[in-house]
Protein backbone atom coordinates (compact mmCIF):
# COMPACT_ATOMS: atom_id res chain seq x y z
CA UNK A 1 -34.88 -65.43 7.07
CA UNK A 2 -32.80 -62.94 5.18
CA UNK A 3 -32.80 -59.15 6.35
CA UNK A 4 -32.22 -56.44 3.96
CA UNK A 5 -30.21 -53.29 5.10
CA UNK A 6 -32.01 -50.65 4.16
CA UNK A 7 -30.84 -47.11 3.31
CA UNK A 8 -32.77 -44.77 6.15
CA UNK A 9 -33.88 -42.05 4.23
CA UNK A 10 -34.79 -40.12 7.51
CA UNK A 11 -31.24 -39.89 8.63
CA UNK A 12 -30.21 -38.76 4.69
CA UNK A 13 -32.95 -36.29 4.79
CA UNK A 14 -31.41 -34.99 8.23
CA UNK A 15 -28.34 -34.86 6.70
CA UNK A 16 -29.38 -32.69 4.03
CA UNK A 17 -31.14 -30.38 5.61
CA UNK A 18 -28.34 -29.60 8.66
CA UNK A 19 -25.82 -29.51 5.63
CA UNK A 20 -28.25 -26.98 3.42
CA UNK A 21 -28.37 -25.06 6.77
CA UNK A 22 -24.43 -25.02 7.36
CA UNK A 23 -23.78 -23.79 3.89
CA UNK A 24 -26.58 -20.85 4.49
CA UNK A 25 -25.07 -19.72 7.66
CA UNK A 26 -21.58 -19.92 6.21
CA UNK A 27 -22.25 -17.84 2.97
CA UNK A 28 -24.23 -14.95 4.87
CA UNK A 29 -21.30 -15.46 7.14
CA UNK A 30 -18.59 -14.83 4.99
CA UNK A 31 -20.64 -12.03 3.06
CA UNK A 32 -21.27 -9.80 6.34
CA UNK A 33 -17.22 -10.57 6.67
CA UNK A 34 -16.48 -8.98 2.92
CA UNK A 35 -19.32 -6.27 3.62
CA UNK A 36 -17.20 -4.92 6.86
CA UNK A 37 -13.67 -5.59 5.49
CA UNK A 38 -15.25 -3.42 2.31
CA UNK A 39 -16.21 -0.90 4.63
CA UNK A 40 -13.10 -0.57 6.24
CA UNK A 41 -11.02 -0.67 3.14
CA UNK A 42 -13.18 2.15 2.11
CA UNK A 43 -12.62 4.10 5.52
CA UNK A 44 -9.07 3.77 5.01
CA UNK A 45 -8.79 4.73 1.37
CA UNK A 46 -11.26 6.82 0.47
CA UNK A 47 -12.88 8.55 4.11
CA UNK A 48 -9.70 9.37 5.68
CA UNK A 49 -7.15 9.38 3.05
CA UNK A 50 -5.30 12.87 2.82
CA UNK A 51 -6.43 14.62 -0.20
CA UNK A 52 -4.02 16.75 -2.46
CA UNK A 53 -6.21 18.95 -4.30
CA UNK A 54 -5.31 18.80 -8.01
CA UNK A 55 -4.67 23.32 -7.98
CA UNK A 56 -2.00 22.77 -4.99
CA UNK A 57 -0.02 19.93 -7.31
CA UNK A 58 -0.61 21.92 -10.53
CA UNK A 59 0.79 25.26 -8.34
CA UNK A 60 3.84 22.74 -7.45
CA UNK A 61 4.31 22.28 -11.32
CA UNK A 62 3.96 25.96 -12.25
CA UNK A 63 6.30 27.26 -9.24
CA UNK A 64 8.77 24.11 -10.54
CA UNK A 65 8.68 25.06 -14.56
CA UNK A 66 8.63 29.10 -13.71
CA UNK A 67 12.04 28.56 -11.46
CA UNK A 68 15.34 29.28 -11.47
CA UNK A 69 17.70 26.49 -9.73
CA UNK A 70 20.23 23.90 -9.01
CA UNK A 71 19.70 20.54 -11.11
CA UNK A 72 23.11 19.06 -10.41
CA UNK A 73 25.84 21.56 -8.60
CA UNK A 74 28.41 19.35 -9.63
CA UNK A 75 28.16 19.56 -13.37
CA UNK A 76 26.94 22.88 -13.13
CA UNK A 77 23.45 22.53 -14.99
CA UNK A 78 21.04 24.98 -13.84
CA UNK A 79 16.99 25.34 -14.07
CA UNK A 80 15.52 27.90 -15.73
CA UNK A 81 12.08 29.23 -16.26
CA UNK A 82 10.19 26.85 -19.16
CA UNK A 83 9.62 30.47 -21.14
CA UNK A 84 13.16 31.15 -21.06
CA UNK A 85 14.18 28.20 -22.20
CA UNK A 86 11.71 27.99 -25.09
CA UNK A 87 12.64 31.41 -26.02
CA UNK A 88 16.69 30.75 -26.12
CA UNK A 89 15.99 27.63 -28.14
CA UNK A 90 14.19 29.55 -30.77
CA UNK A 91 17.09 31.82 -30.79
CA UNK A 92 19.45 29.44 -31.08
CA UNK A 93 18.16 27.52 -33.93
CA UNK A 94 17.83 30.66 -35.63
CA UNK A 95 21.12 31.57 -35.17
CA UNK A 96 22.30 28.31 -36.72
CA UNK A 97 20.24 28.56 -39.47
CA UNK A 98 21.05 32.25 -40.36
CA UNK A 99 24.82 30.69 -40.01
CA UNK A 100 24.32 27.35 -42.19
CA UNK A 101 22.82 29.79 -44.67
CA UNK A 102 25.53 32.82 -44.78
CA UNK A 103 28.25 29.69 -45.14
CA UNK A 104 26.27 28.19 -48.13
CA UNK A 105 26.10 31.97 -49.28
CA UNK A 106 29.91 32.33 -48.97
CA UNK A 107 30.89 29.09 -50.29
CA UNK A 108 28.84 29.59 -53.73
CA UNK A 109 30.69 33.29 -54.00
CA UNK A 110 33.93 31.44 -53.86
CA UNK A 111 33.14 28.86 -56.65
């Protein structure tokens, strides 16, 4: 007589399960791993990270702009307040422009 082997759908359905099971354990596994490591990461970055309020780095800016001091020694450029420099600037242009214009002045006298 002929025997038939025959697929044992108890052993598949044993199978199944354990594996379903295995690939529970190992996804809450791996999410209670991201939930700490988030934690941490949070600790470390946001908890107990040294904070630099925004008026002491704004202060830093003003005492920097308002300054007078050494950019480079060796070519002999020099800092100066911000105002200062704004207001020589202005002065300057207008004393090229008062200049361009008095040449222009003298140069149509002489034609």
């Amino acid at each position: 007589m002929a025997t038939y082997d025959d697929v044992s759908t108890q052993n598949i359905t044993v199978m199944g399960i354990c594996a379903a099971v295995g690939t529970f354990v190992i996804i809450i596994g791996l999410q209670s791993m991201y939930y700490r490591f988030e934690s941490q990461e949070y600790q470390r970055k946001v908890v107990t990270a040294p904070t630099v309020g925004p008026d002491s780095l704004l202060n830093d800016q003003r005492s920097r702009l308002n300054a007078y001091g050494w950019i480079d020694r060796e070519r002999r450029l020099v800092g100066i307040p911000i105002d200062d420099a704004m207001t020589l600037t202005v002065v300057r242009e207008n004393q090229q422009k008062t200049r361009s214009s008095d040449d222009a002045n003298s140069s149509q006298r002489s034609l």
